[in-house]
C-alpha atoms as a PDB file:
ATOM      1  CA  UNK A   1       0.000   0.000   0.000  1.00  0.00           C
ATOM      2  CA  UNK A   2       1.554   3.730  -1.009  1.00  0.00           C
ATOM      3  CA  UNK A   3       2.572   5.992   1.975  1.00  0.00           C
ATOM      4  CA  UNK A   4       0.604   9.263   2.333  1.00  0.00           C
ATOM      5  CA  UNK A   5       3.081  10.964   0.494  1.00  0.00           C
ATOM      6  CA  UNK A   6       3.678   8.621  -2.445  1.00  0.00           C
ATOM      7  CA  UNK A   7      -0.563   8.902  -2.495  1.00  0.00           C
ATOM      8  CA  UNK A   8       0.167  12.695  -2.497  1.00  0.00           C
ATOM      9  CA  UNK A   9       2.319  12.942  -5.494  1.00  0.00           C
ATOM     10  CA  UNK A  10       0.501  10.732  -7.433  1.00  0.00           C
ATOM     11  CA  UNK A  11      -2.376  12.692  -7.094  1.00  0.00           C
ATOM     12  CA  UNK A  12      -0.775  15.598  -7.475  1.00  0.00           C
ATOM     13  CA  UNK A  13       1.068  14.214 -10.473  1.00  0.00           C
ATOM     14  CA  UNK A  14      -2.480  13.390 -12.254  1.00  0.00           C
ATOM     15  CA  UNK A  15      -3.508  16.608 -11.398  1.00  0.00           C
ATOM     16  CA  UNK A  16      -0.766  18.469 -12.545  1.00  0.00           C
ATOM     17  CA  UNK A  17      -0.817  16.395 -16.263  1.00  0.00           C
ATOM     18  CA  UNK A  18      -5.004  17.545 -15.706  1.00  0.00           C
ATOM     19  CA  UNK A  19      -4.080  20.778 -15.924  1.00  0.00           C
ATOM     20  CA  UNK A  20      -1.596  20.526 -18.717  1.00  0.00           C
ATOM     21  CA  UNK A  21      -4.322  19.150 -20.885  1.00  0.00           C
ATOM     22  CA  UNK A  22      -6.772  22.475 -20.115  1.00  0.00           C
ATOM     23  CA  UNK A  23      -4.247  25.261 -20.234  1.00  0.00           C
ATOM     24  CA  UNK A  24      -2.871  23.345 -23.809  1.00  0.00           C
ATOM     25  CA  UNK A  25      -6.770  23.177 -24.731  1.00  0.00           C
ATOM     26  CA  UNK A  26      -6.897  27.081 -24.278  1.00  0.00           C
ATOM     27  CA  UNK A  27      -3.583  27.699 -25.937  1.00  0.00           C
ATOM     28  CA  UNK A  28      -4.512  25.987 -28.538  1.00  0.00           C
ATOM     29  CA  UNK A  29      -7.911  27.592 -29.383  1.00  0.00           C
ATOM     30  CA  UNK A  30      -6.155  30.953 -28.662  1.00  0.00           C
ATOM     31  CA  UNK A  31      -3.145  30.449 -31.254  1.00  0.00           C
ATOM     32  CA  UNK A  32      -5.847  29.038 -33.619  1.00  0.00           C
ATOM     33  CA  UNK A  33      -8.502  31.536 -33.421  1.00  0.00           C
ATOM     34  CA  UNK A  34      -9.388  33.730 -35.859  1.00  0.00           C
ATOM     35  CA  UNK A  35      -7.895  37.375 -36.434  1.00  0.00           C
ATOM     36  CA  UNK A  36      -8.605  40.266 -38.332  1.00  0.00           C
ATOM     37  CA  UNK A  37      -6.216  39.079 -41.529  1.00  0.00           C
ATOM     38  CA  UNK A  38      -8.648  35.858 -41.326  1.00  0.00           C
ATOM     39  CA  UNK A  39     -11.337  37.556 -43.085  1.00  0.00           C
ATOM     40  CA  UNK A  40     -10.066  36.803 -47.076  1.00  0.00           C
ATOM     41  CA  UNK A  41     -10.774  33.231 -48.219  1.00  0.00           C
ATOM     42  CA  UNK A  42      -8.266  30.660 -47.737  1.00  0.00           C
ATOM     43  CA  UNK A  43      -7.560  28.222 -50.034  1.00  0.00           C
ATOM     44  CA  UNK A  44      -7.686  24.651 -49.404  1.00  0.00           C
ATOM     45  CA  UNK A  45      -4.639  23.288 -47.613  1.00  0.00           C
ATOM     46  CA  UNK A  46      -3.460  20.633 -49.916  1.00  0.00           C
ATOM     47  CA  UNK A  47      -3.772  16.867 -48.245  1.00  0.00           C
ATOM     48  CA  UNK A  48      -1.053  14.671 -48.248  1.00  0.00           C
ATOM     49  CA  UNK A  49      -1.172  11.961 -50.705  1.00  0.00           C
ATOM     50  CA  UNK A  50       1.264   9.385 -47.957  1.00  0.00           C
ATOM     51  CA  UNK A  51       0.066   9.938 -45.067  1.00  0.00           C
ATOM     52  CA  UNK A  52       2.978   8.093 -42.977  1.00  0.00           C
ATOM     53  CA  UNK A  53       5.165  10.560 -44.814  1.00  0.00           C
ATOM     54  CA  UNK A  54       3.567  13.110 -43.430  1.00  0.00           C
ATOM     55  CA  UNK A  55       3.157  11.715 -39.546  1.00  0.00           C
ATOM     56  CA  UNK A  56       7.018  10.660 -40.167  1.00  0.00           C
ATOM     57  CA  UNK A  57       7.319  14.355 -40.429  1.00  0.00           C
ATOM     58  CA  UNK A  58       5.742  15.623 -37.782  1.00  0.00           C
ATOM     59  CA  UNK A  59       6.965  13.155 -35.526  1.00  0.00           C
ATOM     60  CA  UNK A  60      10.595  14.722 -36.421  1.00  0.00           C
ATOM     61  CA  UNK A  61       9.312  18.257 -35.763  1.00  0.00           C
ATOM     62  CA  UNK A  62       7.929  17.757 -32.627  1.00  0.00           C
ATOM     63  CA  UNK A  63      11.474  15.933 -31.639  1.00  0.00           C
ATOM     64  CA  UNK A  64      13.008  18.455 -32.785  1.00  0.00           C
ATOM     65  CA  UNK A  65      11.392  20.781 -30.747  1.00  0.00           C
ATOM     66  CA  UNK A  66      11.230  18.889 -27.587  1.00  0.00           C
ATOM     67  CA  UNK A  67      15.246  18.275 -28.234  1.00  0.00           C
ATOM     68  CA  UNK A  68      15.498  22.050 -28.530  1.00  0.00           C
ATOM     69  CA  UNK A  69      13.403  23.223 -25.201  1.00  0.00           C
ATOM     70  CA  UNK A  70      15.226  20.030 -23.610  1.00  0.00           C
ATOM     71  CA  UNK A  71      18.843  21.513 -24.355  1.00  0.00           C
ATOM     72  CA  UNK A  72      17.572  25.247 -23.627  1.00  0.00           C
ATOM     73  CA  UNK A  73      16.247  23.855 -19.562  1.00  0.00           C
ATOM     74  CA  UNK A  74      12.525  23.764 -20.530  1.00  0.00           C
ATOM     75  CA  UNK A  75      11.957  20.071 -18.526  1.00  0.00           C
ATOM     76  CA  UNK A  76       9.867  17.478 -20.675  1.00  0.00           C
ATOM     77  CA  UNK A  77       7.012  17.409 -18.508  1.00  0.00           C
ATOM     78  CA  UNK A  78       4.979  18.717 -21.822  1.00  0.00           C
ATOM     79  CA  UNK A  79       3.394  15.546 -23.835  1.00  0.00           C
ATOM     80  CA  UNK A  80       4.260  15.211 -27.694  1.00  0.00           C
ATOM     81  CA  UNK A  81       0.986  15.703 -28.790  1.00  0.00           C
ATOM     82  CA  UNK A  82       0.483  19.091 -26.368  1.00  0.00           C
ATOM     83  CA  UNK A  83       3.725  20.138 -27.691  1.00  0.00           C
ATOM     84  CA  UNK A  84       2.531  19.843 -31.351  1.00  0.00           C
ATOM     85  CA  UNK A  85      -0.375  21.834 -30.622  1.00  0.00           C
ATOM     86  CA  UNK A  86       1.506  25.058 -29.224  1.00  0.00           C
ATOM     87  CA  UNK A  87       4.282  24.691 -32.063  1.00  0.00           C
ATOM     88  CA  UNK A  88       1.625  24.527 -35.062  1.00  0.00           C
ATOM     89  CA  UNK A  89      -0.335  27.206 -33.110  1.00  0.00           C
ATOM     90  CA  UNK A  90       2.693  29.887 -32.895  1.00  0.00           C
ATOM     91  CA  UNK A  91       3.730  28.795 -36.454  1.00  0.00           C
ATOM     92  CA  UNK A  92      -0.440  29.756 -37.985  1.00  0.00           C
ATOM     93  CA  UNK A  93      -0.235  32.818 -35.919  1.00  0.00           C
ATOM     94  CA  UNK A  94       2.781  34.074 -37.077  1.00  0.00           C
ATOM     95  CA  UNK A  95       1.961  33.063 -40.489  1.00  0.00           C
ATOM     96  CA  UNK A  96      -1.060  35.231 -39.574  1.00  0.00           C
ATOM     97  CA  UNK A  97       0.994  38.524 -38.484  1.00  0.00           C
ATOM     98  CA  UNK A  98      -0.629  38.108 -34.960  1.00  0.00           C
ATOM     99  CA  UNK A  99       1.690  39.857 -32.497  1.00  0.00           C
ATOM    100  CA  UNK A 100       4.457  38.533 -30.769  1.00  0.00           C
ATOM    101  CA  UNK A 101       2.356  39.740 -27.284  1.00  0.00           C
ATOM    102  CA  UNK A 102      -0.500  37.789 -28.285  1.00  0.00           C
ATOM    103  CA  UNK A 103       1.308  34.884 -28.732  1.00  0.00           C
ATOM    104  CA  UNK A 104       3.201  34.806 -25.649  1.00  0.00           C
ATOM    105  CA  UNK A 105      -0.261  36.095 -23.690  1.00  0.00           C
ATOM    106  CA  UNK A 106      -1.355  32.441 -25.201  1.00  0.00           C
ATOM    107  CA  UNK A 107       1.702  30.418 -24.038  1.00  0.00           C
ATOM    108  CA  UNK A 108       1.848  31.794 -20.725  1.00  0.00           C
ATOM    109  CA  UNK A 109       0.474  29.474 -18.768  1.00  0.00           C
ATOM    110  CA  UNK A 110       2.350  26.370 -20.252  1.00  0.00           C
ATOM    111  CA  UNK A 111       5.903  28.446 -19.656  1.00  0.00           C
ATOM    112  CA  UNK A 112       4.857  29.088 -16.332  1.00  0.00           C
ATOM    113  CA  UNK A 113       4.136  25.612 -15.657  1.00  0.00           C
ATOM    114  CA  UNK A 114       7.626  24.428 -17.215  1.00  0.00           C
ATOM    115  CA  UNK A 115       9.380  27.270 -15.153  1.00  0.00           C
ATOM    116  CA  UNK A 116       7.785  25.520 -11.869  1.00  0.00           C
ATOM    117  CA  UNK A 117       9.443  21.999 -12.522  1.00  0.00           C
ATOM    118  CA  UNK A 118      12.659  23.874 -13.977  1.00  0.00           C
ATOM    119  CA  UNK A 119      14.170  23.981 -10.665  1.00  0.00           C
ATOM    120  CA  UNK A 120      14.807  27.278 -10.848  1.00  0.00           C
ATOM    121  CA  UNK A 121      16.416  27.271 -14.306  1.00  0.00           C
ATOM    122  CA  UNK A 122      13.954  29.125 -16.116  1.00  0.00           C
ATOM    123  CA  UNK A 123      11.814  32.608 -14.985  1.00  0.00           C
ATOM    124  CA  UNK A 124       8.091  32.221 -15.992  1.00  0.00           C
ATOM    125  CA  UNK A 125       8.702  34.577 -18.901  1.00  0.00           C
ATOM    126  CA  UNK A 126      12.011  33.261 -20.181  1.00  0.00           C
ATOM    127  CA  UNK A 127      10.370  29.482 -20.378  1.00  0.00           C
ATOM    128  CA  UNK A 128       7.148  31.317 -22.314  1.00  0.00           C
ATOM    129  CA  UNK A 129      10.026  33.169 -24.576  1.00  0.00           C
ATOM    130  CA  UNK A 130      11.536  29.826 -25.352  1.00  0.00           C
ATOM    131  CA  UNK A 131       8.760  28.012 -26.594  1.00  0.00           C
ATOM    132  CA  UNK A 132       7.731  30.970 -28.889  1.00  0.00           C
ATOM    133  CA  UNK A 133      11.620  31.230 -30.459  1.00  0.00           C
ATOM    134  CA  UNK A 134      12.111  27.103 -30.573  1.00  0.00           C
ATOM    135  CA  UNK A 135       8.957  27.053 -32.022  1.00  0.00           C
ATOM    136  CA  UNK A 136       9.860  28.954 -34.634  1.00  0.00           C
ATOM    137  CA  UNK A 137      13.509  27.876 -35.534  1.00  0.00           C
ATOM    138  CA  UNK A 138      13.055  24.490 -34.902  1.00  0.00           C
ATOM    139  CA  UNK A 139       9.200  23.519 -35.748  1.00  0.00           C
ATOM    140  CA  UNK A 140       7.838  26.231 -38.138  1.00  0.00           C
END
């Protein structure tokens, strides 16, 4: 049977991955809304004819980019799939012209979570800095 405090932390621990999946939920539909430049049609985005291709190469840019925060002191408490989510998200709001402010504003949360398990490495903001500039060198 767990001691009180192993009980603790795993609780803790599911609540903690709990509230990664939220705040990425609300990143996510933040760096994907719709902005002002939104308002011309788009085009269709072309669908890719081999699809393992195509998860081959996502796969590599979301290593990549957990490789990159990893080296930087971001810890990899962040899932693949969450991580994937914020990347794409920075990479269509840039795309969009959406200001660098906004898109921090929307990662905010998730930096401040990885600055908490950074032990100490990381501020709040320079964690929420990192995954907006890794994003974009080594994802977009």
């Amino acid at each position: 049977m767990p001691t009180t405090s192993t009980a603790s932390r795993l609780a803790l621990r599911s609540a903690t991955m709990g509230v990664v999946g939220v705040v990425a939920s609300i990143v996510v539909a933040g760096c994907t809304s719709a902005t002002a430049t939104d308002d011309a049609p788009q085009a269709a985005t072309p669908v890719a004819t081999d699809p393992v291709s195509a998860t081959t190469t996502t796969d590599a840019r979301v290593t990549r980019y957990a490789d990159a925060l990893a080296a930087d002191g971001f810890p990899e408490v962040v899932p693949h799939s969450t991580l994937f989510a914020l990347a794409d998200g920075v990479c269509r709001q840039s795309a969009a012209g959406t200001p660098d402010s906004t898109i921090l504003d929307n990662l905010r949360s998730v930096g401040a979570y990885g600055a908490s398990l950074s032990g100490g490495t990381l501020t709040p903001d320079a964690a929420t800095q990192l995954l907006l500039d890794r994003a974009r060198a080594d994802f977009c």
